[in-house]
N, C-alpha and C. Protein backbone atom coordinates (compact mmCIF):
# COMPACT_ATOMS: atom_id res chain seq x y z
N UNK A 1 -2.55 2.61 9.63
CA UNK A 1 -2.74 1.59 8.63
C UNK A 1 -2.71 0.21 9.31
N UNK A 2 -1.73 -0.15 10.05
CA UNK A 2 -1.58 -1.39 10.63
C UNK A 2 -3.03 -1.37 11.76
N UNK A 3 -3.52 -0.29 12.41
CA UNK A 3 -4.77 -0.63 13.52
C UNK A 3 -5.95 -1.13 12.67
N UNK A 4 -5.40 -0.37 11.21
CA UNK A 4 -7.19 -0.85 10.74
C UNK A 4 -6.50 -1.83 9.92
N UNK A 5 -5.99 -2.08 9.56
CA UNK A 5 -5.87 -4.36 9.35
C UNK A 5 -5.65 -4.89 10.25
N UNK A 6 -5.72 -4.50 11.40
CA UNK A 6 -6.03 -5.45 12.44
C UNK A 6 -7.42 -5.41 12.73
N UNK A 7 -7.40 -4.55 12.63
CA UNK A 7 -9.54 -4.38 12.87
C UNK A 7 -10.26 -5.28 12.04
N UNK A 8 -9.85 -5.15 10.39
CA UNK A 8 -10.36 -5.56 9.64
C UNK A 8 -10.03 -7.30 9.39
N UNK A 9 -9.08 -7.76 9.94
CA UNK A 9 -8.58 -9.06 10.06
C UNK A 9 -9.46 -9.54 11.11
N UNK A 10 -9.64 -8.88 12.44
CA UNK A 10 -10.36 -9.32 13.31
C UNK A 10 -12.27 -9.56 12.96
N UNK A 11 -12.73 -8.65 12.42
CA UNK A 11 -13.54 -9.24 11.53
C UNK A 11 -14.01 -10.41 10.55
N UNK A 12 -12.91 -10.55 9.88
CA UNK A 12 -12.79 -11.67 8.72
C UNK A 12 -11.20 -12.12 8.46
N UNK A 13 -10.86 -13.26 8.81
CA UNK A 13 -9.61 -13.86 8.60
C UNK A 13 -9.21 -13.40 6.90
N UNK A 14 -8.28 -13.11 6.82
CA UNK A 14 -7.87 -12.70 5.36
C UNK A 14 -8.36 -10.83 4.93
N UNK A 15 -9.17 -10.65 6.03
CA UNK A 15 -9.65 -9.12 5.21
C UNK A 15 -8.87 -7.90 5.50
N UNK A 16 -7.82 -8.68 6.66
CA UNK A 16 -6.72 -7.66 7.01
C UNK A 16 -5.79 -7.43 5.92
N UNK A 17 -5.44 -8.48 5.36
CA UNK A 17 -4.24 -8.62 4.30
C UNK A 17 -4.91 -7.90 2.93
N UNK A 18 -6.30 -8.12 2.63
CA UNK A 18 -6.81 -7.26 1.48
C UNK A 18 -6.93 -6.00 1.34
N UNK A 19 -6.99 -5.38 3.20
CA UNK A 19 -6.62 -4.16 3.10
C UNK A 19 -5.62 -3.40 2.68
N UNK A 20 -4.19 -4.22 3.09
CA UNK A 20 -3.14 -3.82 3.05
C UNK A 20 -2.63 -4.01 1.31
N UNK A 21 -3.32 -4.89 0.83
CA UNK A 21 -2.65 -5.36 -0.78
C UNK A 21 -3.21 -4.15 -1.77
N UNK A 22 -5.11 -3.52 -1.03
CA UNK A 22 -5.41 -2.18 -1.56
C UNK A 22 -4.57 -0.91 -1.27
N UNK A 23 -4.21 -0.67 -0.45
CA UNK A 23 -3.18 0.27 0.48
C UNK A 23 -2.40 0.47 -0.97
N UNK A 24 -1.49 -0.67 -0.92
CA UNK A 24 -0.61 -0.70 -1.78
C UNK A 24 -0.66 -0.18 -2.95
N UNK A 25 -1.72 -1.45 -3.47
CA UNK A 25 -2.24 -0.82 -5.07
C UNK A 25 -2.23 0.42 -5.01
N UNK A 26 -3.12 1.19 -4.02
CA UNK A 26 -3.32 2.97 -4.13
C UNK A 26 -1.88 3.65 -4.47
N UNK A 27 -0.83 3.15 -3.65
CA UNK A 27 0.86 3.35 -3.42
C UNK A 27 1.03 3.30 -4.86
N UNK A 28 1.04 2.44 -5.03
CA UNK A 28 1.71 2.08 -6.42
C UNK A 28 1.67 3.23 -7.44
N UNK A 29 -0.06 2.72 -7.74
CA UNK A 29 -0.98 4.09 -8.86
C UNK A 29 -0.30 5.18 -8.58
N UNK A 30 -0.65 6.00 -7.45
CA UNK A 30 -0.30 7.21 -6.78
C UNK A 30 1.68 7.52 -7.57
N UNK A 31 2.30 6.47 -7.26
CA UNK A 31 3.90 6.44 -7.79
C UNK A 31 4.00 6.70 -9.27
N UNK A 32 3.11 6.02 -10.01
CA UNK A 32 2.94 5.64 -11.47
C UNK A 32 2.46 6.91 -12.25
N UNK A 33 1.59 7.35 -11.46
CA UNK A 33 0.54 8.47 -12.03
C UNK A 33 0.29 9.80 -10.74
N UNK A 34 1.41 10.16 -10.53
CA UNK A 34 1.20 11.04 -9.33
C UNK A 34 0.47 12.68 -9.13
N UNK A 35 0.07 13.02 -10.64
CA UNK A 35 -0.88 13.65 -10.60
C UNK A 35 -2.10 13.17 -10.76
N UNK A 36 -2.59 11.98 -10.97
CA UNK A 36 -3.85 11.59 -11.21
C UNK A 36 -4.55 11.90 -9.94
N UNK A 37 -4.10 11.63 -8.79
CA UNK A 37 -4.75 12.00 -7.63
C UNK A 37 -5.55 13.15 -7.13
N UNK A 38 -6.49 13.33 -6.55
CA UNK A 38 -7.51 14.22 -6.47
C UNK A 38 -6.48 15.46 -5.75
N UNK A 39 -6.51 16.47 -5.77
CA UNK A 39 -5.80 17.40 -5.36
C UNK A 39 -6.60 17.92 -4.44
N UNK A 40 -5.85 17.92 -3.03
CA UNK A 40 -6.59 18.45 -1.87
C UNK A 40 -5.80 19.60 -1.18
N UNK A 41 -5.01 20.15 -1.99
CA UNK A 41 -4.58 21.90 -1.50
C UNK A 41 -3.51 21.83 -1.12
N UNK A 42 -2.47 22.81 -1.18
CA UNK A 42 -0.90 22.97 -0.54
C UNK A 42 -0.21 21.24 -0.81
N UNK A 43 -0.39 21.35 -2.60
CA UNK A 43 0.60 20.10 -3.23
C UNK A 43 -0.23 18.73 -2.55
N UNK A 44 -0.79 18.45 -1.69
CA UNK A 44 -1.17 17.55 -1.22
C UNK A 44 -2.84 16.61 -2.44
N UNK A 45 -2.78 15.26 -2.65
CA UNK A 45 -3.64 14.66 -3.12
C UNK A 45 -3.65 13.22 -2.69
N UNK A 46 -4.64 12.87 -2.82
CA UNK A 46 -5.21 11.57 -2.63
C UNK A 46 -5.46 10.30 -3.94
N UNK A 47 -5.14 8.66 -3.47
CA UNK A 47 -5.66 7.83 -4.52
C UNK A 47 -6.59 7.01 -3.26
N UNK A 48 -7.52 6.65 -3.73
CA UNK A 48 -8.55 6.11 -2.79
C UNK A 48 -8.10 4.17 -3.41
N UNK A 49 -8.68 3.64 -2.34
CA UNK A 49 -8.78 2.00 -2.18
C UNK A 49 -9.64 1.43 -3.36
N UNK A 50 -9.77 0.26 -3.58
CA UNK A 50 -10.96 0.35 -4.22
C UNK A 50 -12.22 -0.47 -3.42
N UNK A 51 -11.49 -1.44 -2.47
CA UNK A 51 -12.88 -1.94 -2.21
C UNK A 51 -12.68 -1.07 0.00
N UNK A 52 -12.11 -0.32 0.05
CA UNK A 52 -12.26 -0.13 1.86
C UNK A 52 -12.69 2.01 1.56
N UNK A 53 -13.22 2.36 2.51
CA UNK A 53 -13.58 3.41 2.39
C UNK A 53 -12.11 4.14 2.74
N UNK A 54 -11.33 4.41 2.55
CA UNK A 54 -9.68 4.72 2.32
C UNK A 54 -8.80 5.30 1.37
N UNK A 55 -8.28 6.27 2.00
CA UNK A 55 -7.77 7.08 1.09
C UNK A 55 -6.24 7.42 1.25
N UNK A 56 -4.78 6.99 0.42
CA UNK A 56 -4.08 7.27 0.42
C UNK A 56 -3.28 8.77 0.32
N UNK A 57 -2.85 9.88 1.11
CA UNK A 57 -2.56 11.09 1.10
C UNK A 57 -0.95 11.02 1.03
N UNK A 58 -0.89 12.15 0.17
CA UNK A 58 0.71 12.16 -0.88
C UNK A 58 0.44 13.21 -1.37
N UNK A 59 1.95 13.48 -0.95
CA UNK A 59 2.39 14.68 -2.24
C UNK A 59 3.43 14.28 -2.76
N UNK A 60 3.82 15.21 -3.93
CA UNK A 60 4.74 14.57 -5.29
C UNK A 60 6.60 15.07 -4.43
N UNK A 61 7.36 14.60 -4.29
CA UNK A 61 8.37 14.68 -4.12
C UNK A 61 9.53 14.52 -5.32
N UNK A 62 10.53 14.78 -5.85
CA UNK A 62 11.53 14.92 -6.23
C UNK A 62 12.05 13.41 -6.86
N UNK A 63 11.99 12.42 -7.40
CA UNK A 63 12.07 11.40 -7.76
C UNK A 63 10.94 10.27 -7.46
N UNK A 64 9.82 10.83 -7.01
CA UNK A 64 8.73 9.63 -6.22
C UNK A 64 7.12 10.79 -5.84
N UNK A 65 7.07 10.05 -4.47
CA UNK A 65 6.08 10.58 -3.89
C UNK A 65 6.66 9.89 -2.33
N UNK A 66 5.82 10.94 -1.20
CA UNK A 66 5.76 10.64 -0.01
C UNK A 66 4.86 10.68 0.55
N UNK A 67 4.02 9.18 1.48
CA UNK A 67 2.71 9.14 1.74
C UNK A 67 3.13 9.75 3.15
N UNK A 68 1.89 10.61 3.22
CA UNK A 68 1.52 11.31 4.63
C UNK A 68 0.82 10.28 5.24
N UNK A 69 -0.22 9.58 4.58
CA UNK A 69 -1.14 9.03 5.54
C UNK A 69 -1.64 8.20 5.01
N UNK A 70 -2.50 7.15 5.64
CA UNK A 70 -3.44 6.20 4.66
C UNK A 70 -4.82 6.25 5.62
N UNK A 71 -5.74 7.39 5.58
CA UNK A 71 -6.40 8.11 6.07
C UNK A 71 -8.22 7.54 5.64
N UNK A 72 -8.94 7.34 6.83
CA UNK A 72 -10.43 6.89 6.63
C UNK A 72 -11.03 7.87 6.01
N UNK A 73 -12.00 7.61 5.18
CA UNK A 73 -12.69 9.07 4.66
C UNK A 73 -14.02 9.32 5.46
N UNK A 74 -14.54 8.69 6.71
CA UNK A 74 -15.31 9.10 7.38
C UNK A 74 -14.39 9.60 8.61
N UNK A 75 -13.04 9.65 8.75
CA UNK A 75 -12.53 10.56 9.84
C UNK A 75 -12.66 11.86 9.61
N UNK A 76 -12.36 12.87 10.80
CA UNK A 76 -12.32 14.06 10.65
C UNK A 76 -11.36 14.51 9.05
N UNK A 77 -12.29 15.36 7.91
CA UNK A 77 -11.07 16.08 7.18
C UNK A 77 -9.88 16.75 7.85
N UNK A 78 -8.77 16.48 7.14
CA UNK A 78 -7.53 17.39 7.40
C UNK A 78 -6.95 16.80 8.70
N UNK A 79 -7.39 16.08 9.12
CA UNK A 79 -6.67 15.58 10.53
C UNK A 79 -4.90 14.93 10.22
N UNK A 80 -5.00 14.66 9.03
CA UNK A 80 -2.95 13.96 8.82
C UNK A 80 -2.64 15.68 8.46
N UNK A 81 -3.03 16.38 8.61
CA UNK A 81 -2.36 17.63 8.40
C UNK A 81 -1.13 17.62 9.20
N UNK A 82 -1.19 17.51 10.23
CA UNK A 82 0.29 18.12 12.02
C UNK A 82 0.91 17.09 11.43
N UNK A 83 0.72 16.01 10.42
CA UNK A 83 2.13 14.90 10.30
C UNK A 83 2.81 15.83 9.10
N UNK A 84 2.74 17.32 8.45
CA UNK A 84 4.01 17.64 7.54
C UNK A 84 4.27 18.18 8.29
């Protein structure tokens, strides 16, 4: 998360920080509404960004949620898998 707002800052002054304020938002939703997320197998789902091609990965935990990843959707699928 932090390499690609730096990427994206290095691009455009300020577009690092919009990444990170979408990040969030996704966080948030994902907390609020933790089944709304697209379900991607073994408890695991996603809330996507709205304006970066980005996808927040979570599963539902016991009072919350815990993000695995904040994962590109043109990277390899399944690659935040080895982080459970």
């Amino acid at each position: 998360m932090r390499a690609a707002a730096r990427y994206y800052e290095e691009r455009r002054i300020g577009l690092g920080n919009l990444f990170l304020n979408e990040v969030e938002h996704a966080v948030a939703f994902a907390a609020e509404h933790p089944s709304a997320g697209t379900a991607l197998g073994d408890g695991f789902r996603w809330a996507l960004t709205r304006r970066f091609r980005h996808a927040v990965i979570y599963r539902e935990r016991a009072g919350g949620i815990e993000v695995i990843a904040v994962a590109h959707l043109r990277r390899r699928p399944g690659y935040w898998r080895d982080r459970t």
